[in-house]
C-alpha atoms as a PDB file:
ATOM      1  CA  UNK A   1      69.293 -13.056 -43.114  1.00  0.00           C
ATOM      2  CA  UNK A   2      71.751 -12.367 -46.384  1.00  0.00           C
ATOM      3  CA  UNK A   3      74.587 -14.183 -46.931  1.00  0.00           C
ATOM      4  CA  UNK A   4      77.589 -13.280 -49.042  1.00  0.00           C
ATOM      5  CA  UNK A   5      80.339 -15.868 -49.605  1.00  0.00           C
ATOM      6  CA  UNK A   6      83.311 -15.514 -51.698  1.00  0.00           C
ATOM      7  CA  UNK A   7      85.734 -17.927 -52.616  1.00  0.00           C
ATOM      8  CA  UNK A   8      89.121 -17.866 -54.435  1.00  0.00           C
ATOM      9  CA  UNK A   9      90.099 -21.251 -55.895  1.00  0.00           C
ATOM     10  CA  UNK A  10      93.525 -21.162 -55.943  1.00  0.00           C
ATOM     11  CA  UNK A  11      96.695 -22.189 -53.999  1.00  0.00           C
ATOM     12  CA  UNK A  12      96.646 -18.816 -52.225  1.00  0.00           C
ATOM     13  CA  UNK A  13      93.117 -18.583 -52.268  1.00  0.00           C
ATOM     14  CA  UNK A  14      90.752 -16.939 -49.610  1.00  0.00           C
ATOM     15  CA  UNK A  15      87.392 -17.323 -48.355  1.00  0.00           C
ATOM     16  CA  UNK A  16      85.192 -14.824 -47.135  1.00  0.00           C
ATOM     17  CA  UNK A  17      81.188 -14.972 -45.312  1.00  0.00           C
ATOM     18  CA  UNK A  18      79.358 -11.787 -44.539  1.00  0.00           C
ATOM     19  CA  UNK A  19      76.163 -12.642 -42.741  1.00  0.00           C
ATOM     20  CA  UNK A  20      73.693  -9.377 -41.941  1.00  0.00           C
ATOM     21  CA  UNK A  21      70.201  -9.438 -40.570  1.00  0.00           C
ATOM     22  CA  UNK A  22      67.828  -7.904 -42.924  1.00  0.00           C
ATOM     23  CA  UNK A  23      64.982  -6.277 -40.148  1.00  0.00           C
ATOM     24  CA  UNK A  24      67.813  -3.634 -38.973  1.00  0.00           C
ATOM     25  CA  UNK A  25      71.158  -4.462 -41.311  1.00  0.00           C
ATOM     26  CA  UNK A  26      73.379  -5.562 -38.171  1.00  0.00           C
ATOM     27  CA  UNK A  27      76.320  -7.523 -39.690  1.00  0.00           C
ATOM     28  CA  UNK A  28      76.332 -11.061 -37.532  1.00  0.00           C
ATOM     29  CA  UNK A  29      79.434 -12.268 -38.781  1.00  0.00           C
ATOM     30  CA  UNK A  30      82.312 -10.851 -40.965  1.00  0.00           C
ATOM     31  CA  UNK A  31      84.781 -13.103 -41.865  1.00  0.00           C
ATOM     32  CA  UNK A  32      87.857 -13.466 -44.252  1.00  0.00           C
ATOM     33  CA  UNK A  33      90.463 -15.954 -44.201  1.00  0.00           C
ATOM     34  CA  UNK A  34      93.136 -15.547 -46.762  1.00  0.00           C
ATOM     35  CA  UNK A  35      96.288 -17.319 -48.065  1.00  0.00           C
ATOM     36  CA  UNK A  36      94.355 -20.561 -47.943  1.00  0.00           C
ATOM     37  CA  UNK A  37      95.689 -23.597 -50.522  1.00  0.00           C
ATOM     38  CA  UNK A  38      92.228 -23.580 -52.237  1.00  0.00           C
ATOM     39  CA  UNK A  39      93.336 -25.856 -54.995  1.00  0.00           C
ATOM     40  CA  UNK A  40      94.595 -29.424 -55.574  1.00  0.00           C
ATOM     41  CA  UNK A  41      97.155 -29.791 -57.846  1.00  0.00           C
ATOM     42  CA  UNK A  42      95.881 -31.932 -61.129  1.00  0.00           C
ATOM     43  CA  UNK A  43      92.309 -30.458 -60.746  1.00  0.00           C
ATOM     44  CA  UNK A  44      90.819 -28.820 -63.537  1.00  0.00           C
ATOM     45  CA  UNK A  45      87.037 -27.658 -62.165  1.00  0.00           C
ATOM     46  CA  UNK A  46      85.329 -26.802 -58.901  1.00  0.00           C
ATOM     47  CA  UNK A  47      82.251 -28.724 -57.577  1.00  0.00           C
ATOM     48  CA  UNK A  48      80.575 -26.574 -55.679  1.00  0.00           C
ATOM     49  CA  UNK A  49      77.409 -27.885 -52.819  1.00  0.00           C
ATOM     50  CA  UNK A  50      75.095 -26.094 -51.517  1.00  0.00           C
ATOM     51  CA  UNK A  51      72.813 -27.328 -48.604  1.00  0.00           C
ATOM     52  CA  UNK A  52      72.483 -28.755 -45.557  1.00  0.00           C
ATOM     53  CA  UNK A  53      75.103 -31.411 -44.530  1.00  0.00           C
ATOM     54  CA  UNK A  54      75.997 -34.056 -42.557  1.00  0.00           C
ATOM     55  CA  UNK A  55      77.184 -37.630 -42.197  1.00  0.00           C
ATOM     56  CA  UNK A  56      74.637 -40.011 -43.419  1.00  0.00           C
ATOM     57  CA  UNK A  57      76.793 -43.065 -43.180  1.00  0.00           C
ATOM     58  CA  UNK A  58      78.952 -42.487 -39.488  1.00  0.00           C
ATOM     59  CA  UNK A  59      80.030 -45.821 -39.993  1.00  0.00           C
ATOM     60  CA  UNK A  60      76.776 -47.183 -39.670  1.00  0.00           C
ATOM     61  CA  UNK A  61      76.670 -49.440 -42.923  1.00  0.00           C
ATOM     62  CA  UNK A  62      74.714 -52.221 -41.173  1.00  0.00           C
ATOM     63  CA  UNK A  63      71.133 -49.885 -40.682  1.00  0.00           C
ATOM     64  CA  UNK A  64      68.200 -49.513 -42.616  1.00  0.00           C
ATOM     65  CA  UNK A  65      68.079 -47.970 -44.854  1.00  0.00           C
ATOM     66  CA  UNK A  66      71.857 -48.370 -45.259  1.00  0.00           C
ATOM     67  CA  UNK A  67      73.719 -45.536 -43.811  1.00  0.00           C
ATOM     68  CA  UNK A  68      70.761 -43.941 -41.812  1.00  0.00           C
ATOM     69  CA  UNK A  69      71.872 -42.631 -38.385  1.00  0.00           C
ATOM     70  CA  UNK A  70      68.718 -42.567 -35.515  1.00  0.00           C
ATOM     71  CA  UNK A  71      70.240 -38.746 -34.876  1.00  0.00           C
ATOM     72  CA  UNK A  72      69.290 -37.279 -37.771  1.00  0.00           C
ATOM     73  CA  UNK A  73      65.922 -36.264 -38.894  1.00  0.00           C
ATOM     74  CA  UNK A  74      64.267 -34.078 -41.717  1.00  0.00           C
ATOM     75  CA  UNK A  75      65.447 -30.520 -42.236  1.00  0.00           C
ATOM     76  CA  UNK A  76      64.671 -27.798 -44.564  1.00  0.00           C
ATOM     77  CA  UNK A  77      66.878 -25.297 -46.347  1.00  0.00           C
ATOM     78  CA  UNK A  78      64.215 -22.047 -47.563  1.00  0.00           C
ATOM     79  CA  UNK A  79      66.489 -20.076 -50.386  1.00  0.00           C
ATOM     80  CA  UNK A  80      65.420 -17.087 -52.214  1.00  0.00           C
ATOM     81  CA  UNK A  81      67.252 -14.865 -54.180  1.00  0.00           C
ATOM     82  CA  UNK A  82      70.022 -17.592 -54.890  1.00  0.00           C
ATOM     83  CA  UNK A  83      72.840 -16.773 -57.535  1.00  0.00           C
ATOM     84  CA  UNK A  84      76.270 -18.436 -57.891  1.00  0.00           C
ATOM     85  CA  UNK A  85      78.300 -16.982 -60.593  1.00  0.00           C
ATOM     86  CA  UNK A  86      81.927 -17.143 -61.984  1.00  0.00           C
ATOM     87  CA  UNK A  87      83.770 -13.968 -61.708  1.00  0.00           C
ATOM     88  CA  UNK A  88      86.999 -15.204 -63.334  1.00  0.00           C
ATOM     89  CA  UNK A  89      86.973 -18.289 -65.402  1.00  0.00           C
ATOM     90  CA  UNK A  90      88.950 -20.560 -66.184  1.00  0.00           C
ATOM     91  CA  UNK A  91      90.815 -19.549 -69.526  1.00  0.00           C
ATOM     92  CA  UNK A  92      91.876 -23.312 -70.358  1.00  0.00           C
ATOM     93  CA  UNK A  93      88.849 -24.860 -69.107  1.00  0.00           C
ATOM     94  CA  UNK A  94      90.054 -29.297 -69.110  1.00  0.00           C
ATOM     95  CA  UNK A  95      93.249 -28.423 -68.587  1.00  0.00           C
ATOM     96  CA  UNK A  96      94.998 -29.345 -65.238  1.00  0.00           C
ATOM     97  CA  UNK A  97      95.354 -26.050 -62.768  1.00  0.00           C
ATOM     98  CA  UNK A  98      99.019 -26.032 -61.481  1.00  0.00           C
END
C-alpha cells in the first residue's frame, strides 16, 4: 500500500490520508477533513509520531513491568520509502504561534 498524509498546523488547519493499493492503483480510502483547530495557542513547534500506538499504561500501574497490559503483544511496522518534510516553515521559528 502507499500512503499520503497531509497536515496543516494551524487553527483552520486540515488533514488529509490517501491510501491506494500498489498491485492495481485502487484508491482504498480518500479522505480530507478541513477547518480543523490544528494548533494550540502558545505552541511554537509540532511533534510529530510515527508508529504503531496504543495504551501501554490503561491504568494498570500496579503490573510488571509497570504499565504492561496482558492484551497487547509484539507488532511490527515495515516502512520503505519514508519521507516527512516541511512544506511551509515556520518564519519565526521559538516564537509562540497565535
Amino acid at each position: 500500500m502507499q500512503v499520503r498524509e497531509e497536515v496543516h498546523y494551524t487553527h483552520d488547519g486540515f488533514y488529509s490520508a490517501k491510501i491506494t493499493r500498489i498491485s492495481d492503483g485502487k484508491v482504498l480510502i480518500d479522505f480530507k477533513d478541513e477547518h480543523i483547530d490544528m494548533w494550540r495557542i502558545g505552541s511554537s513547534y509540532i511533534r510529530s509520531k510515527f508508529g504503531i500506538y496504543r495504551s501501554l499504561a490503561g491504568g494498570r500501574l500496579n503490573q510488571d513491568p509497570v504499565g504492561q497490559s496482558p492484551l497487547l503483544k509484539n507488532e511490527s511496522l515495515w516502512i520503505t520509502d519514508f519521507r516527512v518534510y516541511e512544506k511551509n516553515s515556520n518564519p519565526n521559528p521559538g516564537l509562540p504561534h497565535e
